[in-house]
C-alpha atoms as a PDB file:
ATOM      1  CA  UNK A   1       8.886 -20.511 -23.129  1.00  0.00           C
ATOM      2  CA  UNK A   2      11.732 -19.324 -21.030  1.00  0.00           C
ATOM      3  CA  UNK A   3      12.117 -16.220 -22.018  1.00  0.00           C
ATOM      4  CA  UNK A   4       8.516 -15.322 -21.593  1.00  0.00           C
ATOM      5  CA  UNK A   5       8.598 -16.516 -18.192  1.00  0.00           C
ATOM      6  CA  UNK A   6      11.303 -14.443 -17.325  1.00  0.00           C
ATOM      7  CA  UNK A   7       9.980 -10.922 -18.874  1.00  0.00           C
ATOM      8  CA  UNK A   8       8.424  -8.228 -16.685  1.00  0.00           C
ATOM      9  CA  UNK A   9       5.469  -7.629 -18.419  1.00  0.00           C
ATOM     10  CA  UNK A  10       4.921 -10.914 -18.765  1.00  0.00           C
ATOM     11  CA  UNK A  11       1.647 -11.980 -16.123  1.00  0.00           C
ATOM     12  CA  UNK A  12      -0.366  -9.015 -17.791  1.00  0.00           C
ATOM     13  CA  UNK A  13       0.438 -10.533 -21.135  1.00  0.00           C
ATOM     14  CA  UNK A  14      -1.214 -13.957 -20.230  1.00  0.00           C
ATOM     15  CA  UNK A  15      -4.163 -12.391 -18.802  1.00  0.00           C
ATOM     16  CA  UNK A  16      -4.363 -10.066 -21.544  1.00  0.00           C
ATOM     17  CA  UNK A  17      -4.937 -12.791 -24.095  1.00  0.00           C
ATOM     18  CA  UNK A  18      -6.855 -14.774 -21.794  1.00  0.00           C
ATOM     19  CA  UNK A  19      -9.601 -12.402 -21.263  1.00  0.00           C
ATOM     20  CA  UNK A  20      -8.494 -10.263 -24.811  1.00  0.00           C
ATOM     21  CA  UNK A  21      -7.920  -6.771 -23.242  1.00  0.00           C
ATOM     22  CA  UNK A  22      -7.429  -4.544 -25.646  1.00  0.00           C
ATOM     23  CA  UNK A  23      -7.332  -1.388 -24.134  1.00  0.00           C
ATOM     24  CA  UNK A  24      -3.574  -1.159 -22.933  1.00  0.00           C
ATOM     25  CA  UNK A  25      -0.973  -3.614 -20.825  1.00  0.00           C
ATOM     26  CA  UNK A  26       1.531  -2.212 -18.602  1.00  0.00           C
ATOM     27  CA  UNK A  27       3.811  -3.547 -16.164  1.00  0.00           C
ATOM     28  CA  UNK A  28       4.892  -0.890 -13.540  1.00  0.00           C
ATOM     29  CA  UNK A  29       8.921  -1.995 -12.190  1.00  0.00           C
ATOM     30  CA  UNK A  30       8.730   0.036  -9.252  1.00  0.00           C
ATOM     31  CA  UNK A  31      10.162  -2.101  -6.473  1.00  0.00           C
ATOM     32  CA  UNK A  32       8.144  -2.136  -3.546  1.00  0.00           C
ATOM     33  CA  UNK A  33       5.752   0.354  -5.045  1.00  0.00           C
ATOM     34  CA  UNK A  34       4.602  -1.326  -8.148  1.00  0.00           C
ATOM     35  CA  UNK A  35       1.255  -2.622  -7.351  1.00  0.00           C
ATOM     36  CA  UNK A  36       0.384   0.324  -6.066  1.00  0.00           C
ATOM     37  CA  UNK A  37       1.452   2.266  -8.920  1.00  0.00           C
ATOM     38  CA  UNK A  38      -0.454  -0.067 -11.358  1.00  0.00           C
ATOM     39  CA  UNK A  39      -3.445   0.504  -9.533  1.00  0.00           C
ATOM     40  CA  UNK A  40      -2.786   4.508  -9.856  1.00  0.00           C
ATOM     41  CA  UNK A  41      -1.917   3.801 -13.600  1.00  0.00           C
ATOM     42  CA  UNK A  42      -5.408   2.081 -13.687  1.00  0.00           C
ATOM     43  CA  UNK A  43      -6.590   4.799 -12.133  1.00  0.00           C
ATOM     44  CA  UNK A  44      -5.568   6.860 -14.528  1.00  0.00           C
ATOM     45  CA  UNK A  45      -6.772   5.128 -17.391  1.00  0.00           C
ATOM     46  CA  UNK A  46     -10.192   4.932 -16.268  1.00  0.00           C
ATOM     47  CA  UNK A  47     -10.432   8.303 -15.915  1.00  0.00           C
ATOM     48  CA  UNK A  48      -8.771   9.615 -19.073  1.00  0.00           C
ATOM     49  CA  UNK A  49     -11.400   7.277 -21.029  1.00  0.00           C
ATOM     50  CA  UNK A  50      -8.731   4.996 -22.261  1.00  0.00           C
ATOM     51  CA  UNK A  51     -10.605   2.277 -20.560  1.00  0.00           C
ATOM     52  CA  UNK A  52     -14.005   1.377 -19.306  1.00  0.00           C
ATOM     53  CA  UNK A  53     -12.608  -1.322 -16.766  1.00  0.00           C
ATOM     54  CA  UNK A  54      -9.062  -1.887 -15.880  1.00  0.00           C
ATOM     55  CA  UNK A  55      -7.499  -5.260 -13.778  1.00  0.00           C
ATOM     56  CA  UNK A  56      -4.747  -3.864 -11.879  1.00  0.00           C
ATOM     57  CA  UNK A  57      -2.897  -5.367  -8.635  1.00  0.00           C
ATOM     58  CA  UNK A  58       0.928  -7.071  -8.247  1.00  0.00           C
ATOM     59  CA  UNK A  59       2.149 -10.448  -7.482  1.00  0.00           C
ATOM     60  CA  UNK A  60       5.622 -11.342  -6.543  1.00  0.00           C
ATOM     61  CA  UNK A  61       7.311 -14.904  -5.319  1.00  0.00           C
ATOM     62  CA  UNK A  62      10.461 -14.221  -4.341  1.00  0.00           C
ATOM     63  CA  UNK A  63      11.448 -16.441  -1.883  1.00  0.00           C
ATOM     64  CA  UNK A  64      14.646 -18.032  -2.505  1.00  0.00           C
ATOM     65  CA  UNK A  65      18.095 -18.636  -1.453  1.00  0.00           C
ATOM     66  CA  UNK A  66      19.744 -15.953  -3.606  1.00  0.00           C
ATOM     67  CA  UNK A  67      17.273 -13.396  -2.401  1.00  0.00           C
ATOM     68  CA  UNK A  68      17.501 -13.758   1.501  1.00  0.00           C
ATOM     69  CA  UNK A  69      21.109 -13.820   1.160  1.00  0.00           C
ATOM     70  CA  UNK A  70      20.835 -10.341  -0.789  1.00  0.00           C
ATOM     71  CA  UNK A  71      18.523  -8.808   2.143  1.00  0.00           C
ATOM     72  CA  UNK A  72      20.918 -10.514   4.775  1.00  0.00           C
ATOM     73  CA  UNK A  73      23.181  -8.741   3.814  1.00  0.00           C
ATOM     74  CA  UNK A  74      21.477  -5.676   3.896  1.00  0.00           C
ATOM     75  CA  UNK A  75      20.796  -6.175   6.884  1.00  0.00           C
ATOM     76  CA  UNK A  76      16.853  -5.514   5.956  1.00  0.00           C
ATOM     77  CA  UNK A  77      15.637  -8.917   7.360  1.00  0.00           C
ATOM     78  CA  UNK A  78      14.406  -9.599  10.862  1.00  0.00           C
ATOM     79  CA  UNK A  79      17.402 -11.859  13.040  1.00  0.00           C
ATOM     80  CA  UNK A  80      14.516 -13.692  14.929  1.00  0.00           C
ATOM     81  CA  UNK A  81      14.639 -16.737  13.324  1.00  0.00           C
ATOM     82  CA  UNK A  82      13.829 -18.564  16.262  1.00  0.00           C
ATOM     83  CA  UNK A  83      10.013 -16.874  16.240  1.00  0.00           C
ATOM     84  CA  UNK A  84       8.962 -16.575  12.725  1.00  0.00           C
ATOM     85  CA  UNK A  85       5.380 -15.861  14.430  1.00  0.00           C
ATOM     86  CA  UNK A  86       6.898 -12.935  15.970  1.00  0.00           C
ATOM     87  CA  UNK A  87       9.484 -11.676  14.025  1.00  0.00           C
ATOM     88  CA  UNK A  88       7.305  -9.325  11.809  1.00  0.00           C
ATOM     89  CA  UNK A  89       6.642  -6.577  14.099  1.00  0.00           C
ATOM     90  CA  UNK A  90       6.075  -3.331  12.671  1.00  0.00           C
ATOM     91  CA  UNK A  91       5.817  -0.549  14.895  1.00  0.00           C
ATOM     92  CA  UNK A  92       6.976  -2.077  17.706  1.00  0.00           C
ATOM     93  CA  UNK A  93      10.204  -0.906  20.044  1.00  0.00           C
ATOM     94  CA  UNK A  94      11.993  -3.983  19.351  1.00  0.00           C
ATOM     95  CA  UNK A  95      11.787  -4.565  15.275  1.00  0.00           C
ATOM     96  CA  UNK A  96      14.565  -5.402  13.749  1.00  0.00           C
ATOM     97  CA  UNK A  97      13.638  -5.893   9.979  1.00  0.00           C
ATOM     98  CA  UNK A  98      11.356  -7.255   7.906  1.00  0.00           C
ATOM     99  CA  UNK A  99       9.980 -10.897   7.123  1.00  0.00           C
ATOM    100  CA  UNK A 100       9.658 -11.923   3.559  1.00  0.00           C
ATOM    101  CA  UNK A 101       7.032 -13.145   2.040  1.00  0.00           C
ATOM    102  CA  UNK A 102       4.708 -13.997  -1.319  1.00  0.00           C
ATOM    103  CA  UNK A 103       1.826 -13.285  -2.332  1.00  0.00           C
ATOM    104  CA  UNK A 104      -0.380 -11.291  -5.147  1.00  0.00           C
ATOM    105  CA  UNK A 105      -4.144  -9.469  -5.413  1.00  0.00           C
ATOM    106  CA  UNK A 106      -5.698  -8.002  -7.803  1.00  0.00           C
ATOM    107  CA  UNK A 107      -8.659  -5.503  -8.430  1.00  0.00           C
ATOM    108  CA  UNK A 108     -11.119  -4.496 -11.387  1.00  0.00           C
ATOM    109  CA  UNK A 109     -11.342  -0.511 -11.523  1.00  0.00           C
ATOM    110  CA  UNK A 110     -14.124   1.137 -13.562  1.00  0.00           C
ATOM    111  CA  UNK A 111     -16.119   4.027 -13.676  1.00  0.00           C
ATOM    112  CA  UNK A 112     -18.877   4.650 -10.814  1.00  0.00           C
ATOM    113  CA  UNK A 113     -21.531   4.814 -14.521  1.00  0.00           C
ATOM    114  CA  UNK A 114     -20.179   1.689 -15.767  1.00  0.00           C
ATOM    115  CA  UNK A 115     -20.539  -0.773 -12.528  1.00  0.00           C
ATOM    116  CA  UNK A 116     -23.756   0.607 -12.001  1.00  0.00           C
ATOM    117  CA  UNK A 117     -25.067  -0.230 -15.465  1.00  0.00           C
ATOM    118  CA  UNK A 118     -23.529  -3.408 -14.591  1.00  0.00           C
ATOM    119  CA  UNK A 119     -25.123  -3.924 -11.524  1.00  0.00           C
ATOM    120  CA  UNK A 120     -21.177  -4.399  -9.573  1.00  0.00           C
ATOM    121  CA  UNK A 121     -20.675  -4.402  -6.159  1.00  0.00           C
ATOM    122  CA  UNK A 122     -18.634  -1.158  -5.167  1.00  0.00           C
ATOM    123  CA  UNK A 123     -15.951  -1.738  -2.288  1.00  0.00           C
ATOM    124  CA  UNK A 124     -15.216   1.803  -2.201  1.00  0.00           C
ATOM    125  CA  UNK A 125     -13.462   4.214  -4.676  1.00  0.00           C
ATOM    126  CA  UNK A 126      -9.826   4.737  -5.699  1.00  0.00           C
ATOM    127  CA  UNK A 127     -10.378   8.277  -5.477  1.00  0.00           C
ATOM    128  CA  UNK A 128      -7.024   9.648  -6.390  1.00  0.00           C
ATOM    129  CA  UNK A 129      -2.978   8.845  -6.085  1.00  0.00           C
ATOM    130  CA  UNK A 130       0.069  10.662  -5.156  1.00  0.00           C
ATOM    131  CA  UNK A 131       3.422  10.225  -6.234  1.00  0.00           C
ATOM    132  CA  UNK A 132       7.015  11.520  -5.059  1.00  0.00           C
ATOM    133  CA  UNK A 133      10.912  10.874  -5.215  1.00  0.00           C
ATOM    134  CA  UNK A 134      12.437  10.880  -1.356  1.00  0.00           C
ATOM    135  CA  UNK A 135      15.898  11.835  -2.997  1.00  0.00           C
ATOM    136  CA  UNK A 136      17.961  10.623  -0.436  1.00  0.00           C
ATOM    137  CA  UNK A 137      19.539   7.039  -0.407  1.00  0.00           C
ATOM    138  CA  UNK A 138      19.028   4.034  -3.162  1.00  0.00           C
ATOM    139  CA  UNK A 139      17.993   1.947  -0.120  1.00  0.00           C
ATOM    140  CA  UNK A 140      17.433   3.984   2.657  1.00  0.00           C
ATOM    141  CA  UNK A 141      14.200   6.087   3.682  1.00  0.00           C
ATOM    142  CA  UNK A 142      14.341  10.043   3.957  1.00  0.00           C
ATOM    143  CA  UNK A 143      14.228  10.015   8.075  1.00  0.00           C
ATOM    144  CA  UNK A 144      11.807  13.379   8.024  1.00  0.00           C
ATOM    145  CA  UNK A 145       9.932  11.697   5.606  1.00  0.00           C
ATOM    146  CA  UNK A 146       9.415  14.861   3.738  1.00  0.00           C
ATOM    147  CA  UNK A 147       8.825  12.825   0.249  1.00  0.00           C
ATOM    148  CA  UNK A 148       6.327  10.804   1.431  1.00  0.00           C
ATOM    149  CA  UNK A 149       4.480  13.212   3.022  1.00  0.00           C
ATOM    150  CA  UNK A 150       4.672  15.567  -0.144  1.00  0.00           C
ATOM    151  CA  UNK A 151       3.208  12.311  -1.562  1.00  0.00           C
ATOM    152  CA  UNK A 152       0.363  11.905   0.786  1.00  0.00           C
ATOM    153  CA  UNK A 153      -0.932  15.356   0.533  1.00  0.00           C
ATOM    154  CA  UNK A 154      -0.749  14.780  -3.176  1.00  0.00           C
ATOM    155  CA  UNK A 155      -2.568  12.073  -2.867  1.00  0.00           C
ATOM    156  CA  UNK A 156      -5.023  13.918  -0.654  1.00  0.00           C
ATOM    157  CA  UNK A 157      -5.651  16.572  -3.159  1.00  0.00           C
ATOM    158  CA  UNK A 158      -6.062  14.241  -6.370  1.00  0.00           C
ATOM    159  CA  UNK A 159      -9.026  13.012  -4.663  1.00  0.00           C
ATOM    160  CA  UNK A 160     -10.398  16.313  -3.297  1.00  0.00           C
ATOM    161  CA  UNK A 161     -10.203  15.009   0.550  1.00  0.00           C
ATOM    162  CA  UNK A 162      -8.991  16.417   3.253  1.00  0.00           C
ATOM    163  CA  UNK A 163      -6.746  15.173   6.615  1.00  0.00           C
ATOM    164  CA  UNK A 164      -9.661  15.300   8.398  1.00  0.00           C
ATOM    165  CA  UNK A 165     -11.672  12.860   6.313  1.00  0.00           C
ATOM    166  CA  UNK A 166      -9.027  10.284   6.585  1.00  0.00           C
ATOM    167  CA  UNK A 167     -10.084   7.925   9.433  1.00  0.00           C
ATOM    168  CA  UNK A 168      -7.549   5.416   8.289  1.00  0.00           C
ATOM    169  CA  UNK A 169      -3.877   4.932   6.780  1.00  0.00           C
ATOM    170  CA  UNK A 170      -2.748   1.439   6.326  1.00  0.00           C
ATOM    171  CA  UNK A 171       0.440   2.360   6.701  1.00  0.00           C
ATOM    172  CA  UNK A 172       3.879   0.501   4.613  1.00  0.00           C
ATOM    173  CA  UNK A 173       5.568  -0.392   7.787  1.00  0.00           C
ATOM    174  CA  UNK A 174       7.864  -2.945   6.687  1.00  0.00           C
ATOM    175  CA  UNK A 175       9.042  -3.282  10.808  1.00  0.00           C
ATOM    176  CA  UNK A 176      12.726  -2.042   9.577  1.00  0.00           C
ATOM    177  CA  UNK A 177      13.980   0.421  12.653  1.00  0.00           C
ATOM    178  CA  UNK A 178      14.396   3.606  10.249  1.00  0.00           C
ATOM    179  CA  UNK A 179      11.616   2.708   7.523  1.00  0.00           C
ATOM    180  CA  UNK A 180       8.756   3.084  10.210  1.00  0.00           C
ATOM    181  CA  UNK A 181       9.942   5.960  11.940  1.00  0.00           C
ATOM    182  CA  UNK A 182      10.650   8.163   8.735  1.00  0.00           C
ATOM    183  CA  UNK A 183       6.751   6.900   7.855  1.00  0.00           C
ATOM    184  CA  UNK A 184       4.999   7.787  11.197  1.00  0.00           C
ATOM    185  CA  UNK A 185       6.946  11.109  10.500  1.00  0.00           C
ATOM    186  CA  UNK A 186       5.680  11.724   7.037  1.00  0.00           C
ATOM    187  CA  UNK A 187       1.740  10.870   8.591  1.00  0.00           C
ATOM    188  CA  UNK A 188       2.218  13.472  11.451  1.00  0.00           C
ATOM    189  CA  UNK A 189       3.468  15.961   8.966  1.00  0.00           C
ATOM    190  CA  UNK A 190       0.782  15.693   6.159  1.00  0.00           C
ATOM    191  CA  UNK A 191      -2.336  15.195   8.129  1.00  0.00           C
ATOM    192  CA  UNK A 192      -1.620  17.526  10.676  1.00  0.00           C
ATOM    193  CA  UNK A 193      -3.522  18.647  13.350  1.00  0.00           C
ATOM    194  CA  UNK A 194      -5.744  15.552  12.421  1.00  0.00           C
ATOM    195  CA  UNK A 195      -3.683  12.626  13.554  1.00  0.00           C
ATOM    196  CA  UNK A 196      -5.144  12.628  17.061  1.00  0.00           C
ATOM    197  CA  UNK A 197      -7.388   9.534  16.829  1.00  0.00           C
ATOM    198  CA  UNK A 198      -6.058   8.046  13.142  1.00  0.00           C
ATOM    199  CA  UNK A 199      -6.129   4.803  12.802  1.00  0.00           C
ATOM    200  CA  UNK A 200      -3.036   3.040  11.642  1.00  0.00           C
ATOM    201  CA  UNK A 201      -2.310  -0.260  10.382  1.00  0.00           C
ATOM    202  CA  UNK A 202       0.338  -2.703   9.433  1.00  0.00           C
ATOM    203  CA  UNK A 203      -0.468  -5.705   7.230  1.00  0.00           C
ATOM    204  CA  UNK A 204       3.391  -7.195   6.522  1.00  0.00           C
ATOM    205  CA  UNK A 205       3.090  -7.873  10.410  1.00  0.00           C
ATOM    206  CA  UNK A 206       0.631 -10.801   9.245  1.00  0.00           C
ATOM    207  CA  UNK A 207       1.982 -11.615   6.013  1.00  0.00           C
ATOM    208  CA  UNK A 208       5.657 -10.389   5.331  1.00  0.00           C
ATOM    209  CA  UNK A 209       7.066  -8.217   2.966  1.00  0.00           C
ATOM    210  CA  UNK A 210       5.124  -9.305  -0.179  1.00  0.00           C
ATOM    211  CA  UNK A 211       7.291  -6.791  -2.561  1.00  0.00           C
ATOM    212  CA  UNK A 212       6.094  -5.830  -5.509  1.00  0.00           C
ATOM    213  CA  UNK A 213       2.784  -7.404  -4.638  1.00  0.00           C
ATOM    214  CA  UNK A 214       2.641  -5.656  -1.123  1.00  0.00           C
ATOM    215  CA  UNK A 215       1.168  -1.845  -2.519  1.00  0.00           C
ATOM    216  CA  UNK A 216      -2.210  -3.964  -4.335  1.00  0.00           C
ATOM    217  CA  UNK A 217      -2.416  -6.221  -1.417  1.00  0.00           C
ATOM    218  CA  UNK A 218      -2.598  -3.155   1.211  1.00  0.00           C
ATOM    219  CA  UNK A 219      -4.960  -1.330  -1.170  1.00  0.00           C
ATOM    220  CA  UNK A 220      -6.958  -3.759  -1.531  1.00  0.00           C
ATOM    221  CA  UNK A 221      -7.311  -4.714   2.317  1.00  0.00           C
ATOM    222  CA  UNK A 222      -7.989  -1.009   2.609  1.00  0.00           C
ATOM    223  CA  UNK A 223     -10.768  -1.124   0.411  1.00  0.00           C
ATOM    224  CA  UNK A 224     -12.291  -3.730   2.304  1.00  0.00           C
ATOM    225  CA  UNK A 225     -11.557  -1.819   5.655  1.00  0.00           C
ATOM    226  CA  UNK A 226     -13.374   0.722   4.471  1.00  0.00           C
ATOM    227  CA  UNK A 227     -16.336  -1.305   2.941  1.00  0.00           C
ATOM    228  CA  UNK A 228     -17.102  -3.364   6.666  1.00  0.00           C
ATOM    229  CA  UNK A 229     -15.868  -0.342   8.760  1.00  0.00           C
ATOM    230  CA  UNK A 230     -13.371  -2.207  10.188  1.00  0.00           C
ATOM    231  CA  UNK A 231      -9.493  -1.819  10.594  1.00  0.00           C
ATOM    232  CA  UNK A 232      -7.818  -5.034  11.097  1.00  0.00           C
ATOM    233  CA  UNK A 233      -4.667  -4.894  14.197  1.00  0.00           C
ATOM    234  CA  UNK A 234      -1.185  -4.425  13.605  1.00  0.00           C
ATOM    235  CA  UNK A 235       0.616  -7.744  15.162  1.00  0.00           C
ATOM    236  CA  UNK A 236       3.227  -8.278  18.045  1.00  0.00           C
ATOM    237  CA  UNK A 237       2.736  -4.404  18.814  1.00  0.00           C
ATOM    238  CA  UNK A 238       3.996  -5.636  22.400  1.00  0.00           C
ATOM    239  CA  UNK A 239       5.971  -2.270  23.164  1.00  0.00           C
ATOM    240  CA  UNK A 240       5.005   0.411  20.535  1.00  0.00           C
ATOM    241  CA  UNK A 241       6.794   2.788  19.405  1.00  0.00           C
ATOM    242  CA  UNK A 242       5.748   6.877  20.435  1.00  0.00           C
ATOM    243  CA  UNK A 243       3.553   7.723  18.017  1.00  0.00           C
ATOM    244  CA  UNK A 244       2.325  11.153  18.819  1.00  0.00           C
ATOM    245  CA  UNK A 245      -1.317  10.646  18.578  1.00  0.00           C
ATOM    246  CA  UNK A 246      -1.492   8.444  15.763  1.00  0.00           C
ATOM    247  CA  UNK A 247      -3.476   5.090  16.898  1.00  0.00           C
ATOM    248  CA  UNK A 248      -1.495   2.046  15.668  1.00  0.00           C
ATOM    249  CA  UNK A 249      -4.311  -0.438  15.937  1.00  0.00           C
ATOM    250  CA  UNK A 250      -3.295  -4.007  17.741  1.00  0.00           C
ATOM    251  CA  UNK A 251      -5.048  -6.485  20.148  1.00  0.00           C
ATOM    252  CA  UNK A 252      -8.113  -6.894  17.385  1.00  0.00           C
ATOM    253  CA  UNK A 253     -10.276  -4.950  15.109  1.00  0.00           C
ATOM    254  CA  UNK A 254     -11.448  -1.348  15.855  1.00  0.00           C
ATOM    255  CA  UNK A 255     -14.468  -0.259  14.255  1.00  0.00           C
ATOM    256  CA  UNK A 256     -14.304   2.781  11.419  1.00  0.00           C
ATOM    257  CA  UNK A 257     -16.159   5.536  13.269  1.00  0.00           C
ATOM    258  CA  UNK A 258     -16.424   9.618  13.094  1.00  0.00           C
ATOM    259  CA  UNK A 259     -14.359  10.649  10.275  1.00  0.00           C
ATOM    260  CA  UNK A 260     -14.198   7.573   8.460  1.00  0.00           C
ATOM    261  CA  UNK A 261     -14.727   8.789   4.755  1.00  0.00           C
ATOM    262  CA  UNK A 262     -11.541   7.877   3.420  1.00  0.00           C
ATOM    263  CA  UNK A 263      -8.695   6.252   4.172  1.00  0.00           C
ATOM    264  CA  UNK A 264      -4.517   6.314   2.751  1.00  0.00           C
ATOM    265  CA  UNK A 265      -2.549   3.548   1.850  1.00  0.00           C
ATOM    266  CA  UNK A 266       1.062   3.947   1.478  1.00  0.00           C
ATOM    267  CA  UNK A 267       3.774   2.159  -0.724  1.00  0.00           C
ATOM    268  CA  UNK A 268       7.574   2.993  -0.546  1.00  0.00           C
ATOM    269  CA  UNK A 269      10.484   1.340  -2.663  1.00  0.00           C
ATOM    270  CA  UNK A 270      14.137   0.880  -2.672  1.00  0.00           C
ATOM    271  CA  UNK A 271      15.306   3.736  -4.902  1.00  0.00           C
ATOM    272  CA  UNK A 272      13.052   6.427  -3.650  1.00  0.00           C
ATOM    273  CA  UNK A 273       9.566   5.806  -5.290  1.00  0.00           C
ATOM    274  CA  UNK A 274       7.189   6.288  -3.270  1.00  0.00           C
ATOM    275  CA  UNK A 275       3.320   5.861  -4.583  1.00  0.00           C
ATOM    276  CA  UNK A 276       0.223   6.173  -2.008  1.00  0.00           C
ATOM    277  CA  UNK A 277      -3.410   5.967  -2.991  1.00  0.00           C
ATOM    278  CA  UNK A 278      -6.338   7.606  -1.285  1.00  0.00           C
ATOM    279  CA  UNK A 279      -9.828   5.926  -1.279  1.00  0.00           C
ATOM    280  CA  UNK A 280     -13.295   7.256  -0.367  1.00  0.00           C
ATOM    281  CA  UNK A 281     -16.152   4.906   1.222  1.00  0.00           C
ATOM    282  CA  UNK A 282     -18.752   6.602  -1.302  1.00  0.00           C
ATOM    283  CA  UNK A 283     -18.444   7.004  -4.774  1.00  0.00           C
ATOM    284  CA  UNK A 284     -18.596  10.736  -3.974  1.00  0.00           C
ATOM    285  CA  UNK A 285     -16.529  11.785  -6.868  1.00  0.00           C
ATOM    286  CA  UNK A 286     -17.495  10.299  -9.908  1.00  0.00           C
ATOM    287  CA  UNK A 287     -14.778   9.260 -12.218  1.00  0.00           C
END
């Protein structure tokens, strides 16, 4: 079975003849952006009718010797090996790289008609994605952050929203010096005037850089911040950077208030790729 093991494509295989879904099976290489852009390929699918309910998310392990060594020396990594607690710090004067780390999630996408007939919870809704190539550097962000911000207002209008209905971004913020900046750039540009009082998150400062598995994890934690009402706090924010209005939420939860109907997250990747997905806290847009 070593070749299977080793094949891209090859988690959605097992849980495609595990649970026998017929419908399609795709595994998105996108980098860093890959669970994100399965979830917008789910997306997708639900809406074009090629499937009544789609499992889409990412998972990733890649911690090993061969890999830190490759991000060493790339200098991507955080140098604070001496405070692993604290070396993840997106957002924060001092960063210095990112933190790796594994992880996966996954979420079921279906029509709003088909988990009501079902009698499903609803989280929230994937109400549209937006997608973008930063042209610039194979490893590098864009420092304007022009594609990412051509991305978000994509997004944006794929889900017939606004900037001023977007209360939230849970933002990619990997805590590399040049990858937040460029970001925090690309959120001023596209939802401006309506940055003054976003909320902004961070996740990797809690778990690391989860990779491929990072864009489904931050979706899904979105979802959920959007479901409670609740934005959970960027960590070791102890000098932030200027952020120009934008609220990067630290020192606990803040509560979803005002314009809280929907909410970004953002996924960018080595290469350019850049894939961010817009949600709604009502299913105001049927699929």
């Amino acid at each position: 079975m070593t070749i299977p093991m080793y094949m891209a494509n090859g988690s959605a295989s097992w849980v495609s003849l595990e649970f026998g879904a017929a419908a399609e099976l795709h595994a998105p290489a996108s980098a860093c952006a890959s669970g994100a852009e399965a979830l917008a390929l789910g997306l997708e699918m639900v809406r074009s009718g090629r499937a009544e309910v789609v499992v889409a998310g990412g998972a990733e392990a890649m911690i090993h010797p061969i890999v830190l060594a490759g991000f060493a020396a790339m200098r991507a990594l955080s140098r604070r090996n001496d405070d692993p607690a604290g070396a993840s710090r997106p957002f924060d004067a001092d960063r210095d790289g990112f933190v790796l780390g594994e992880g996966a999630a996954v979420m079921v996408l279906e029509s709003a008609a088909h988990a009501a007939g079902r009698g499903a919870r609803v989280y929230a809704e994937l109400a549209g994605a937006g997608r973008s190539a930063d042209m610039y550097h194979i490893a590098n962000p864009e420092p304007s952050g022009a594609g990412a911000a051509r991305a978000m207002r994509r997004a944006l209008a794929d889900a017939e929203l606004t900037a001023d209905q977007i209360g939230h971004v849970n933002a990619h913020a990997t805590g590399t010096p040049m990858g937040d900046t460029a970001e925090l750039a690309a959120v001023r540009s596209a939802l401006a005037p309506a940055v003054d009082g976003l909320l902004v998150t961070a996740v990797k400062s809690m778990t690391g850089h989860l990779l491929g598995a990072g864009g489904a994890l931050e979706a899904l934690v979105t979802t959920l911040s959007l479901y409670h009402g609740t934005v959970p706090p960027t960590r070791n924010v102890d000098k932030p950077d200027e952020v120009g209005g934008i609220e990067v939420v630290r020192d606990g939860c803040r509560p979803l208030t005002g314009r809280a109907a929907g909410a970004i997250s953002n996924s960018f990747a080595f290469g350019g790729t850049t894939c961010l997905l817009s949600f709604a806290a009502e299913t105001t847009h049927l699929l």
